[in-house]
N, C-alpha and C. Protein backbone atom coordinates (compact mmCIF):
# COMPACT_ATOMS: atom_id res chain seq x y z
N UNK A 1 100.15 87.32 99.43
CA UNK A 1 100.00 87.14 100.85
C UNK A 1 98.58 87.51 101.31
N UNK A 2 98.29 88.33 100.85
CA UNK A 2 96.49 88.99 101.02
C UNK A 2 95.67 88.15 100.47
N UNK A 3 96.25 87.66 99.18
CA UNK A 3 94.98 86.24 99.29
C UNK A 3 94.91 85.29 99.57
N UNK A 4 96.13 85.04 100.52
CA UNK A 4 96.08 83.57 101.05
C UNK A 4 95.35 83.79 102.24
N UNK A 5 95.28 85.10 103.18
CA UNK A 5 94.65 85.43 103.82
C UNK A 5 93.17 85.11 103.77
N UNK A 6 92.55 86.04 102.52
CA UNK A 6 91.30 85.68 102.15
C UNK A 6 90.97 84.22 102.27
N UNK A 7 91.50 83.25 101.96
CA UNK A 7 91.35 81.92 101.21
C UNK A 7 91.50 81.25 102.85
N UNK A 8 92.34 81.66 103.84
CA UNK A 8 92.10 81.20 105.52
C UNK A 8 91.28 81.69 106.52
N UNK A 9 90.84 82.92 105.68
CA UNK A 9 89.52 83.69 106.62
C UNK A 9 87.95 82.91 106.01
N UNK A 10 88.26 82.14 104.65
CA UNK A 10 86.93 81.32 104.08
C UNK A 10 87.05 80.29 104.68
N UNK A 11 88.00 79.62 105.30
CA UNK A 11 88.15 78.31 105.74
C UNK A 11 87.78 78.48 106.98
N UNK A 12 88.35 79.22 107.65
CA UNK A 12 87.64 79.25 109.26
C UNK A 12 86.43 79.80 109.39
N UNK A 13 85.78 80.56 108.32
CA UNK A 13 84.16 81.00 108.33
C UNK A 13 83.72 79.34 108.00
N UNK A 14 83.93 79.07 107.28
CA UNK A 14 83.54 77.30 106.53
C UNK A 14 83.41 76.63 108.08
N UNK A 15 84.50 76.36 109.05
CA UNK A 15 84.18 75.64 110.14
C UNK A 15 82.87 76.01 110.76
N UNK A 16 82.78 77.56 110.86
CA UNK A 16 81.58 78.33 112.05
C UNK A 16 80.34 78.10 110.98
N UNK A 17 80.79 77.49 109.65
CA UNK A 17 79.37 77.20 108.98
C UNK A 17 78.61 79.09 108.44
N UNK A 18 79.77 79.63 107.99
CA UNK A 18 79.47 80.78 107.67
C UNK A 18 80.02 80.63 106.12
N UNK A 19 79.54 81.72 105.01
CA UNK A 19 80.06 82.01 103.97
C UNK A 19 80.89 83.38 103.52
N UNK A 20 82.08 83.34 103.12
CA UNK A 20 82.68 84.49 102.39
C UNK A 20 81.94 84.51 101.59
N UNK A 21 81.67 85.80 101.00
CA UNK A 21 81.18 86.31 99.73
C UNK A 21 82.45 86.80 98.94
N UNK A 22 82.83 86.39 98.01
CA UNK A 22 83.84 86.61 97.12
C UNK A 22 83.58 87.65 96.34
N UNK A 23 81.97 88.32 96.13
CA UNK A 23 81.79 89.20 95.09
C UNK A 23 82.07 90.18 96.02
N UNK A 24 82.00 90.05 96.98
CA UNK A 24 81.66 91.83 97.66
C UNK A 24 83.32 91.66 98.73
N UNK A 25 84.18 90.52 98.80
CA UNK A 25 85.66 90.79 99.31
C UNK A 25 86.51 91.19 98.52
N UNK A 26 87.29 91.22 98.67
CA UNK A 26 88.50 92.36 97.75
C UNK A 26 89.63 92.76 98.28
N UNK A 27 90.11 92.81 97.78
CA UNK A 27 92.03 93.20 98.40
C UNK A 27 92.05 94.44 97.83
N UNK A 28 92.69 95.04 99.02
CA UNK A 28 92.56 97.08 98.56
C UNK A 28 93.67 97.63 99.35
N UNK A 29 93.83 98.60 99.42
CA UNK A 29 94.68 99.61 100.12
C UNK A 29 93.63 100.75 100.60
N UNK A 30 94.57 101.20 101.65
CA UNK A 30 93.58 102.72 102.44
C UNK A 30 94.17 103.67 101.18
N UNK A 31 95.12 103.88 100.38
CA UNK A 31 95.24 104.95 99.64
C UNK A 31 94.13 104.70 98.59
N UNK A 32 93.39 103.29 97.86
CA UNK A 32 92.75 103.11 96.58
C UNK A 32 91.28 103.56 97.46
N UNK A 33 91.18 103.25 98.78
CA UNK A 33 89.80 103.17 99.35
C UNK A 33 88.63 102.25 99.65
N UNK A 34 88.22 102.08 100.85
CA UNK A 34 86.89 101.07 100.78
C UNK A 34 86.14 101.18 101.66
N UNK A 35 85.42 100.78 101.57
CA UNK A 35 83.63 100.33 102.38
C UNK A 35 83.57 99.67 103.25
N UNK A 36 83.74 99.75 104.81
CA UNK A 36 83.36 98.74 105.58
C UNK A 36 82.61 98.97 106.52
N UNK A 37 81.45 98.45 106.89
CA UNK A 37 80.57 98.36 108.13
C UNK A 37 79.82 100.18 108.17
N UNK A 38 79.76 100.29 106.76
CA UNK A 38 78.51 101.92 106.71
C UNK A 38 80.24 103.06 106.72
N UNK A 39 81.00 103.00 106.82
CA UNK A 39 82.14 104.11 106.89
C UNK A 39 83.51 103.97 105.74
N UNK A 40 83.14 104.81 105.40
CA UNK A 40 84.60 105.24 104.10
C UNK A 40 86.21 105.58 104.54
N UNK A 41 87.01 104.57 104.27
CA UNK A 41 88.42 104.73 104.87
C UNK A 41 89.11 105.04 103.60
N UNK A 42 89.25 106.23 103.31
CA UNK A 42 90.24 106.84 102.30
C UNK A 42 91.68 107.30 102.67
N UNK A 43 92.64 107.06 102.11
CA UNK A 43 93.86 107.23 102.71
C UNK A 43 93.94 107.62 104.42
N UNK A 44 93.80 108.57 104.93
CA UNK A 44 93.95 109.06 106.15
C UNK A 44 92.35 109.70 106.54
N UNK A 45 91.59 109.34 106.08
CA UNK A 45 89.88 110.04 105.71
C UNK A 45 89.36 109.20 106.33
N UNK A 46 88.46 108.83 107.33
CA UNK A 46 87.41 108.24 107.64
C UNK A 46 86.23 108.73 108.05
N UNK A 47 85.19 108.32 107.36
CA UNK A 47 83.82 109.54 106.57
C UNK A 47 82.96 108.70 106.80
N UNK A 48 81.72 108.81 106.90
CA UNK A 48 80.42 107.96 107.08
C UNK A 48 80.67 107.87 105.43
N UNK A 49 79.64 106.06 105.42
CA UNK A 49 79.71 105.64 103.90
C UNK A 49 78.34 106.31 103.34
N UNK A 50 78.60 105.59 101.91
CA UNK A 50 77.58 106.04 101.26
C UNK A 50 75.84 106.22 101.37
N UNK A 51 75.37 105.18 101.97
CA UNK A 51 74.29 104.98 102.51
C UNK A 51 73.71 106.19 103.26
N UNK A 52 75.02 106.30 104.88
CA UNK A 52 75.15 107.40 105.64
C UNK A 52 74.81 108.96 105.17
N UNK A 53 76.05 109.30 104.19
CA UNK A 53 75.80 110.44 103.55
C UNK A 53 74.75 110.44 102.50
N UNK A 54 73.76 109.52 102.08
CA UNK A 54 72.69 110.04 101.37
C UNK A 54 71.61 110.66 102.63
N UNK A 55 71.43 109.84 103.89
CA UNK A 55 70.61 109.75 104.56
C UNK A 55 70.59 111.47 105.20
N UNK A 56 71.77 111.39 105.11
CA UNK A 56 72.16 112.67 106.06
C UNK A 56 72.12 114.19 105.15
N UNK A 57 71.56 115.15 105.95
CA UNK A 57 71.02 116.50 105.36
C UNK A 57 72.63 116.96 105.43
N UNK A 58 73.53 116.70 105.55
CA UNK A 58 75.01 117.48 105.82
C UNK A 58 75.09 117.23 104.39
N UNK A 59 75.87 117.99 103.49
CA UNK A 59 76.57 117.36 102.42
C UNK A 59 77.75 117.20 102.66
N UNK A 60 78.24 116.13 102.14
CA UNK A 60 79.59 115.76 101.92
C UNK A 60 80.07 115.76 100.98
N UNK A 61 81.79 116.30 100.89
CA UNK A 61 82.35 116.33 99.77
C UNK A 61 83.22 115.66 100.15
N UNK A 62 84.48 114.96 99.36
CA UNK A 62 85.82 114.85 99.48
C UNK A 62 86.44 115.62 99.11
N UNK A 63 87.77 115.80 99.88
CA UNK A 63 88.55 116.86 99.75
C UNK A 63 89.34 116.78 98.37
N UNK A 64 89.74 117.41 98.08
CA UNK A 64 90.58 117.70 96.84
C UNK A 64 91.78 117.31 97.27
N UNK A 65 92.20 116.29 96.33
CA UNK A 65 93.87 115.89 96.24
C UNK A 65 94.80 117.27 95.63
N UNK A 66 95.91 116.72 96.68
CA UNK A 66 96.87 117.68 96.62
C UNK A 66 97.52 117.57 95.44
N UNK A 67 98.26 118.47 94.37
CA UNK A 67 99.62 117.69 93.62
C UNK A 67 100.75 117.61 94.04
């Protein structure tokens, strides 16, 4: 179902004369984690991304998973 999605979000970019990038889209979950627009959405976590936290004198860690 998520990639038929993908495959109708390339078709209506295709009308506006835009391109999906297939290398950098991806089907994920908030528990596996991802990258969007500079900010990190980890399960219930939303963190400035990577870029962000190099730039920035704060360090960042992620928290330690529970068992």
């Amino acid at each position: 179902m998520a990639n038929q999605a993908v495959d109708e979000a390339e078709s209506i970019l295709a009308t506006l004369k835009l391109e999906l990038n297939r290398e950098k889209t991806s089907v994920t979950t908030f528990k596996q984690g991802f990258e969007y627009l500079g900010t990190l959405f980890l399960g219930k976590l939303k963190l400035p991304g990577k870029k962000a936290r190099e730039k920035s004198k704060v360090r960042w860690r992620l928290p330690r998973r529970r068992k």
